[in-house]
N, C-alpha and C. Protein backbone atom coordinates (compact mmCIF):
# COMPACT_ATOMS: atom_id res chain seq x y z
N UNK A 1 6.63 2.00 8.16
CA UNK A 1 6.31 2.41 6.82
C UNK A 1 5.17 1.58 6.27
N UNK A 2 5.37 0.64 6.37
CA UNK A 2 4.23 -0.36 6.34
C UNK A 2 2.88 -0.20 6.61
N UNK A 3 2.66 0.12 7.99
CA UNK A 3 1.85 0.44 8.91
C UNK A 3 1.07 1.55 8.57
N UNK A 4 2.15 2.41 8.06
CA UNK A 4 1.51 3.95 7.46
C UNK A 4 0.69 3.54 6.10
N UNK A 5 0.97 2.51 5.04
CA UNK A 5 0.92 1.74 4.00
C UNK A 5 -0.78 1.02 4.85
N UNK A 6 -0.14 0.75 5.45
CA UNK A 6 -1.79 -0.58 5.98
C UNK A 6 -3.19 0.62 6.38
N UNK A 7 -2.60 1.34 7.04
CA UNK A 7 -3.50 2.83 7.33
C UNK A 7 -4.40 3.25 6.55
N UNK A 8 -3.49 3.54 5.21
CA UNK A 8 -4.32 4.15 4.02
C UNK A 8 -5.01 3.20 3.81
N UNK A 9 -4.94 1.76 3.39
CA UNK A 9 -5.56 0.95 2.81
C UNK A 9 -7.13 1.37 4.20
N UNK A 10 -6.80 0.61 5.23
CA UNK A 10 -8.23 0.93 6.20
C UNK A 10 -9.19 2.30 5.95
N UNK A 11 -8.08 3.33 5.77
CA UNK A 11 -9.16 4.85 5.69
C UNK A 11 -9.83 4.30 4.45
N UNK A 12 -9.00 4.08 3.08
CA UNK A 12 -9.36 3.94 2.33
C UNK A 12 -11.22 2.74 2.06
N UNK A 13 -10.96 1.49 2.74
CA UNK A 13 -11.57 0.89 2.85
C UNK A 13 -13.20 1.03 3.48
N UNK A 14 -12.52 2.02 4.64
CA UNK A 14 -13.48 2.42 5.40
C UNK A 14 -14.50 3.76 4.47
N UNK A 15 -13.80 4.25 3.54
CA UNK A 15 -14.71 5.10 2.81
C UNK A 15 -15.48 4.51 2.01
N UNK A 16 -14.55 3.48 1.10
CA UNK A 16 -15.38 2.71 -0.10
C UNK A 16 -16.48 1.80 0.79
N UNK A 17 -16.12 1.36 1.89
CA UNK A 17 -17.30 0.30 1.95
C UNK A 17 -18.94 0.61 2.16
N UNK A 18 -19.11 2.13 2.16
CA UNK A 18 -20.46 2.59 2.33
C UNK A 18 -20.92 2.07 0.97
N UNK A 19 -20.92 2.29 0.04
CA UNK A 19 -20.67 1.45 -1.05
C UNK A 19 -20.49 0.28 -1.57
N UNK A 20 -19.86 -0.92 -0.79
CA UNK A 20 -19.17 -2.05 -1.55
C UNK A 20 -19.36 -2.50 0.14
N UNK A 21 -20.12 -3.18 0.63
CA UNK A 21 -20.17 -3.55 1.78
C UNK A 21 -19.27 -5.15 1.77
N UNK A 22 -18.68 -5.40 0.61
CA UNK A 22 -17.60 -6.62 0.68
C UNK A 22 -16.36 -6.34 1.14
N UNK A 23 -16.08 -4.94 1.46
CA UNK A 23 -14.85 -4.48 1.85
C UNK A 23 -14.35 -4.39 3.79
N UNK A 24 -15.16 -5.55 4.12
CA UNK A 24 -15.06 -5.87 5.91
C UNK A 24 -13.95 -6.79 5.51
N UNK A 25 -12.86 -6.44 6.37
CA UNK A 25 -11.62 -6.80 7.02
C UNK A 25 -11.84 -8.49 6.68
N UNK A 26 -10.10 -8.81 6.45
CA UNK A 26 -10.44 -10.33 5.65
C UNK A 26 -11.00 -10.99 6.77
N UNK A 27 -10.72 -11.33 7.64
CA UNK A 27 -11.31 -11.66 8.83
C UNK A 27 -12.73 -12.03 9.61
N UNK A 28 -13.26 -10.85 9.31
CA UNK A 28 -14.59 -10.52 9.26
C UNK A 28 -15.62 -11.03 7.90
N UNK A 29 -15.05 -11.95 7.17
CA UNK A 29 -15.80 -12.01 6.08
C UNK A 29 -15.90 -13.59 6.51
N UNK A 30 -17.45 -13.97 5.28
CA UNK A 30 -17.50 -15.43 5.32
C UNK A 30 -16.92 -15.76 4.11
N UNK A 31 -17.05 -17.22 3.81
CA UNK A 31 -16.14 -17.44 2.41
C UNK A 31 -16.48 -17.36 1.32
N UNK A 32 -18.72 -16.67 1.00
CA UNK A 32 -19.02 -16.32 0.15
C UNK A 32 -18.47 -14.77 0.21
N UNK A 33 -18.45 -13.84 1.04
CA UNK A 33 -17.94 -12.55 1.08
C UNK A 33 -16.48 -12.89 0.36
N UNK A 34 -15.62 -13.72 0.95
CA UNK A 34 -14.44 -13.66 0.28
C UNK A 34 -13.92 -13.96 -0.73
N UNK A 35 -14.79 -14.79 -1.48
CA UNK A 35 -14.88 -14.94 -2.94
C UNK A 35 -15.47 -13.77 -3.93
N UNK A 36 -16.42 -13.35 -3.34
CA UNK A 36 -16.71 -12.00 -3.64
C UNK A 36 -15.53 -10.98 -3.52
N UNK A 37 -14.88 -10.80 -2.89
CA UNK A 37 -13.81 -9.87 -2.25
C UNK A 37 -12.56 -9.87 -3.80
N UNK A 38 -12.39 -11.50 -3.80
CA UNK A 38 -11.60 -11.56 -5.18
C UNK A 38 -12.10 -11.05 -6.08
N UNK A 39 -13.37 -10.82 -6.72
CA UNK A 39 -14.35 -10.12 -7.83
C UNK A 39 -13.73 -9.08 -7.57
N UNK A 40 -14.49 -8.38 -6.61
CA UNK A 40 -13.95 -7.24 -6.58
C UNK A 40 -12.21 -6.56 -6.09
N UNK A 41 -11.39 -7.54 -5.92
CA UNK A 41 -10.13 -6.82 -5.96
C UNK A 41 -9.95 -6.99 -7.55
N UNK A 42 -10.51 -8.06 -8.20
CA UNK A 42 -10.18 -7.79 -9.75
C UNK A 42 -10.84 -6.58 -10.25
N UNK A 43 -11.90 -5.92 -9.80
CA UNK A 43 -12.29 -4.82 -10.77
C UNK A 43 -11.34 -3.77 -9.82
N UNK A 44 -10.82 -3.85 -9.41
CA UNK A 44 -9.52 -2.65 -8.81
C UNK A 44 -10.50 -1.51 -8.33
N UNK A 45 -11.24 -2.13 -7.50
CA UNK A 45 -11.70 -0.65 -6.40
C UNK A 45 -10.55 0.09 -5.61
N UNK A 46 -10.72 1.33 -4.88
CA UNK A 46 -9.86 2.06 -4.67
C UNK A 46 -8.96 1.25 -3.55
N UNK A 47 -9.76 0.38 -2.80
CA UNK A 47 -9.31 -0.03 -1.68
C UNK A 47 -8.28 -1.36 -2.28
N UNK A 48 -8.58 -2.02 -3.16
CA UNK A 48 -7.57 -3.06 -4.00
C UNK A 48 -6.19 -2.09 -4.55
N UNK A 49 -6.49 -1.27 -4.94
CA UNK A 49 -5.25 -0.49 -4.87
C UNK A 49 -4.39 -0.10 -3.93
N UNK A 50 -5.16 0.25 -3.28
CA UNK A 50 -4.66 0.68 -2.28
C UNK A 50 -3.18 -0.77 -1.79
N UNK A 51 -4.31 -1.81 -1.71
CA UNK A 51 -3.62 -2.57 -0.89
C UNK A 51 -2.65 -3.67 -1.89
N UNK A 52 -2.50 -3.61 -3.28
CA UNK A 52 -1.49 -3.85 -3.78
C UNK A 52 -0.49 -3.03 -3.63
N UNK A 53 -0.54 -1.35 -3.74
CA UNK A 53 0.49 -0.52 -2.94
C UNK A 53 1.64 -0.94 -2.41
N UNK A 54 0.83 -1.30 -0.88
CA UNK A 54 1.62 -1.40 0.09
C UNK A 54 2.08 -2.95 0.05
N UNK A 55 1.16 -4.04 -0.69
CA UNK A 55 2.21 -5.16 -1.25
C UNK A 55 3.38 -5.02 -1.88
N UNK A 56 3.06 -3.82 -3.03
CA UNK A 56 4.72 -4.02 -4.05
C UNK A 56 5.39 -3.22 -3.07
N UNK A 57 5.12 -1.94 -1.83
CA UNK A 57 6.08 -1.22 -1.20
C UNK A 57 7.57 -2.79 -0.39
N UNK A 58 6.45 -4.07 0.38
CA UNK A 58 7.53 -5.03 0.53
C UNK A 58 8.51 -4.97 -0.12
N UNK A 59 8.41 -5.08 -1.65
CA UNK A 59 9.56 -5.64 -2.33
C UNK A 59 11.07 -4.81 -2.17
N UNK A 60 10.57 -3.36 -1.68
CA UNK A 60 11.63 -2.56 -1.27
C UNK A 60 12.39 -3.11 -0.31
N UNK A 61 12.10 -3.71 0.84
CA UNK A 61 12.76 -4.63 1.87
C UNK A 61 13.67 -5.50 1.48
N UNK A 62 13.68 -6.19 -0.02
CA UNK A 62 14.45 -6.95 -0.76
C UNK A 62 15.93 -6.50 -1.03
N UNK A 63 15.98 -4.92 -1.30
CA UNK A 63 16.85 -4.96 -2.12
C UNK A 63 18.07 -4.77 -1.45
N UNK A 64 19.13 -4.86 -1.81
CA UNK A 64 20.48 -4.92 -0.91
C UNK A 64 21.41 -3.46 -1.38
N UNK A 65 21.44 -3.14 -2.03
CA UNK A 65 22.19 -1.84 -2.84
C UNK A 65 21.07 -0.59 -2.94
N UNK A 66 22.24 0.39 -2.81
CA UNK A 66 21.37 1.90 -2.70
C UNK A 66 21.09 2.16 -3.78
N UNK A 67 21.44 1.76 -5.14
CA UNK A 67 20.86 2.26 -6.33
C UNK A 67 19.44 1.14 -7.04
N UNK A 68 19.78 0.05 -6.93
CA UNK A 68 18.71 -0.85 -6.46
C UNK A 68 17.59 -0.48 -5.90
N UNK A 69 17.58 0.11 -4.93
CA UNK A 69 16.50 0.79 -3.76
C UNK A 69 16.21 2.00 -4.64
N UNK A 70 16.96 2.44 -5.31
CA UNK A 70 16.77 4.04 -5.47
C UNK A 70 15.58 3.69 -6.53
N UNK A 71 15.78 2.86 -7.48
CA UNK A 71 15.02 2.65 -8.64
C UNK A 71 13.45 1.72 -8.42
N UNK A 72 14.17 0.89 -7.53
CA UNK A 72 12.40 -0.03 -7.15
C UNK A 72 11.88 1.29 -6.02
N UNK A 73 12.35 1.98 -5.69
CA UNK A 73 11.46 2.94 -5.38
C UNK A 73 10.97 3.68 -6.07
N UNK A 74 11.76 4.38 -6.57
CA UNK A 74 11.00 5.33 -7.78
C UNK A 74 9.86 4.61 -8.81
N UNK A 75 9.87 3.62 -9.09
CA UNK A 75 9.01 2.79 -9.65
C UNK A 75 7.66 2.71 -9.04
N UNK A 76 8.36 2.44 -7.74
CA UNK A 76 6.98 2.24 -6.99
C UNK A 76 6.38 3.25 -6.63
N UNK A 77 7.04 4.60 -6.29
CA UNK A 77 6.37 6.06 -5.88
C UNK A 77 5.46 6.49 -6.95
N UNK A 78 5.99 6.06 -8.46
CA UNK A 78 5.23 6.28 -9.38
C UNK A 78 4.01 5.71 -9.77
N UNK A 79 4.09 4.65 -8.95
CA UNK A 79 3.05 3.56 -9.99
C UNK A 79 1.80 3.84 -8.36
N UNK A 80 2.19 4.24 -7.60
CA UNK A 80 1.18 4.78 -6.09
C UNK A 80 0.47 6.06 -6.40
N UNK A 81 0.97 6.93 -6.92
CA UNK A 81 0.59 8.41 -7.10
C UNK A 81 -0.23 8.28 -8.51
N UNK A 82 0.37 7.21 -9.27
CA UNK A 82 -0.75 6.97 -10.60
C UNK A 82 -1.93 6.33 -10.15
N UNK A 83 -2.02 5.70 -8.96
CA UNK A 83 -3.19 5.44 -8.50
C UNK A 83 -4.75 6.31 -8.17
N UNK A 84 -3.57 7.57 -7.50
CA UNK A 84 -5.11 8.64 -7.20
C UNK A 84 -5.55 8.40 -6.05
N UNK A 85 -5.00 7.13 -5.84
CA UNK A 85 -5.87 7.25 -3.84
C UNK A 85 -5.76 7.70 -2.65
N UNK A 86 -6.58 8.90 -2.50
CA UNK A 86 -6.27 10.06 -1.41
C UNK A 86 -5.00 9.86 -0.17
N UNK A 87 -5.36 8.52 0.56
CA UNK A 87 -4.44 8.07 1.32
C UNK A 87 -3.45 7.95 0.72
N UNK A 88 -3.61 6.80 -0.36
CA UNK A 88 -1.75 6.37 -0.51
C UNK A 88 -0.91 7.92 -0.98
N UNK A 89 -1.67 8.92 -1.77
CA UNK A 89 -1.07 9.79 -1.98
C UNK A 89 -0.42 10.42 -0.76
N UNK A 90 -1.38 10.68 0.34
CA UNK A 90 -0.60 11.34 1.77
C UNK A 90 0.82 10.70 2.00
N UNK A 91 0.92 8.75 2.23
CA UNK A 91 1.60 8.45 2.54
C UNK A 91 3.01 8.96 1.98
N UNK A 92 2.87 8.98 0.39
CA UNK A 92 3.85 8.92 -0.63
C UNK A 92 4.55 10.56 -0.25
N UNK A 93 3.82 11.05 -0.09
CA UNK A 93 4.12 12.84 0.13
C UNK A 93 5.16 12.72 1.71
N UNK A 94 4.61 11.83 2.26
CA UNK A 94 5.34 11.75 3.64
C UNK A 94 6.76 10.89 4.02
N UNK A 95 6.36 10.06 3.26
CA UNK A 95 7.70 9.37 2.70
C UNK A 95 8.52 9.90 1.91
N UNK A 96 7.91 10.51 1.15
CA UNK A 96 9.41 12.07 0.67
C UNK A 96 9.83 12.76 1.10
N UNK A 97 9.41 13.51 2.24
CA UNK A 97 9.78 14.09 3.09
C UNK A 97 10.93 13.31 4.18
N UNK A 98 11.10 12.27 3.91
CA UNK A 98 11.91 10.92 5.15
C UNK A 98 12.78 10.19 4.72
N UNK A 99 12.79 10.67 3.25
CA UNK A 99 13.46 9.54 2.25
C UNK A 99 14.79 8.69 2.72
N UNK A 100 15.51 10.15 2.90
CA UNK A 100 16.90 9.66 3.24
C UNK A 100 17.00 8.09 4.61
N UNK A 101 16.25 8.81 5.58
CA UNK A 101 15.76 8.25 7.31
C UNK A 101 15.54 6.37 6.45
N UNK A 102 14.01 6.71 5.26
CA UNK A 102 13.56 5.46 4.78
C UNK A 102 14.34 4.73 4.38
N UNK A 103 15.48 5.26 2.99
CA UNK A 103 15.92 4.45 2.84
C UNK A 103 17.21 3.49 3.53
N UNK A 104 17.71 4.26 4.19
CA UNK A 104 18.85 3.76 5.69
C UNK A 104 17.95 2.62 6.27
N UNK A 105 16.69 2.91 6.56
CA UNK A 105 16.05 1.48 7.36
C UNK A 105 15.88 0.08 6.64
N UNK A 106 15.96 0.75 5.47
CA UNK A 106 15.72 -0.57 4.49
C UNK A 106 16.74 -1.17 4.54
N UNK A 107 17.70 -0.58 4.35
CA UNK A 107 19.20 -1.04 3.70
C UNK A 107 20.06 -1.57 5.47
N UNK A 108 19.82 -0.61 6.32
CA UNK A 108 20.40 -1.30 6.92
C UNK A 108 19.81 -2.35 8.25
N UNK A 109 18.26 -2.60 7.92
CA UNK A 109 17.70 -3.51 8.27
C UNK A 109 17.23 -3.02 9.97
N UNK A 110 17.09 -1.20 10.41
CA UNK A 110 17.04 -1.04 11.19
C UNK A 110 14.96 -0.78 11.03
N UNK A 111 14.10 -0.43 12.44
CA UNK A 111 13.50 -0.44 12.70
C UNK A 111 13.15 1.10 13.39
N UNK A 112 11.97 1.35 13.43
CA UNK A 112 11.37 2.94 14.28
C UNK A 112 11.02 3.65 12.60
């Protein structure tokens, strides 16, 4: 789920950076690029969204109860789709479709 989460952020990244050439993989940057990188995750380009996303999606891993889960999800499905970003939207559409599958993995700490 994650992975699908990390995905969007790359498509995503990979579109904006024709544009915003600060958006090379943290890795790939020097430490003036990456100070730069903070600028710009503060002005919330699509790709900073993106990838807070799939930060707050973690917090779902936290929770221990199905109604717990039910609500930091819904929170979070909402606050992804208020985003607008082509990817994370796919993901979110696909993860509804799995919900039930998703939330069993969370809760019961299984994997696939």
């Amino acid at each position: 789920m994650v992975k699908k989460l990390s995905n969007a952020i790359n498509k995503t990244r990979q579109k904006e950076v024709k544009t915003e050439p600060l958006l090379k993989n943290e890795e790939n940057r020097t430490t003036k690029q990456s100070s730069q990188f903070d600028a710009i995750n503060d002005a919330n380009l699509l790709t900073a969204q993106a990838w807070r996303v799939r930060e707050n999606f973690k917090r779902l891993f936290e929770q221990t109860g199905y109604l717990n889960l039910i609500e930091v999800y819904e929170k979070w499905m909402k606050n992804a789709l208020q985003t607008g970003v082509e990817y994370v939207v796919d993901v979110v559409k696909t993860f509804e479709r799995h919900l039930e599958g998703i939330f069993n993995a969370i809760l019961y700490k299984t994997t696939k």
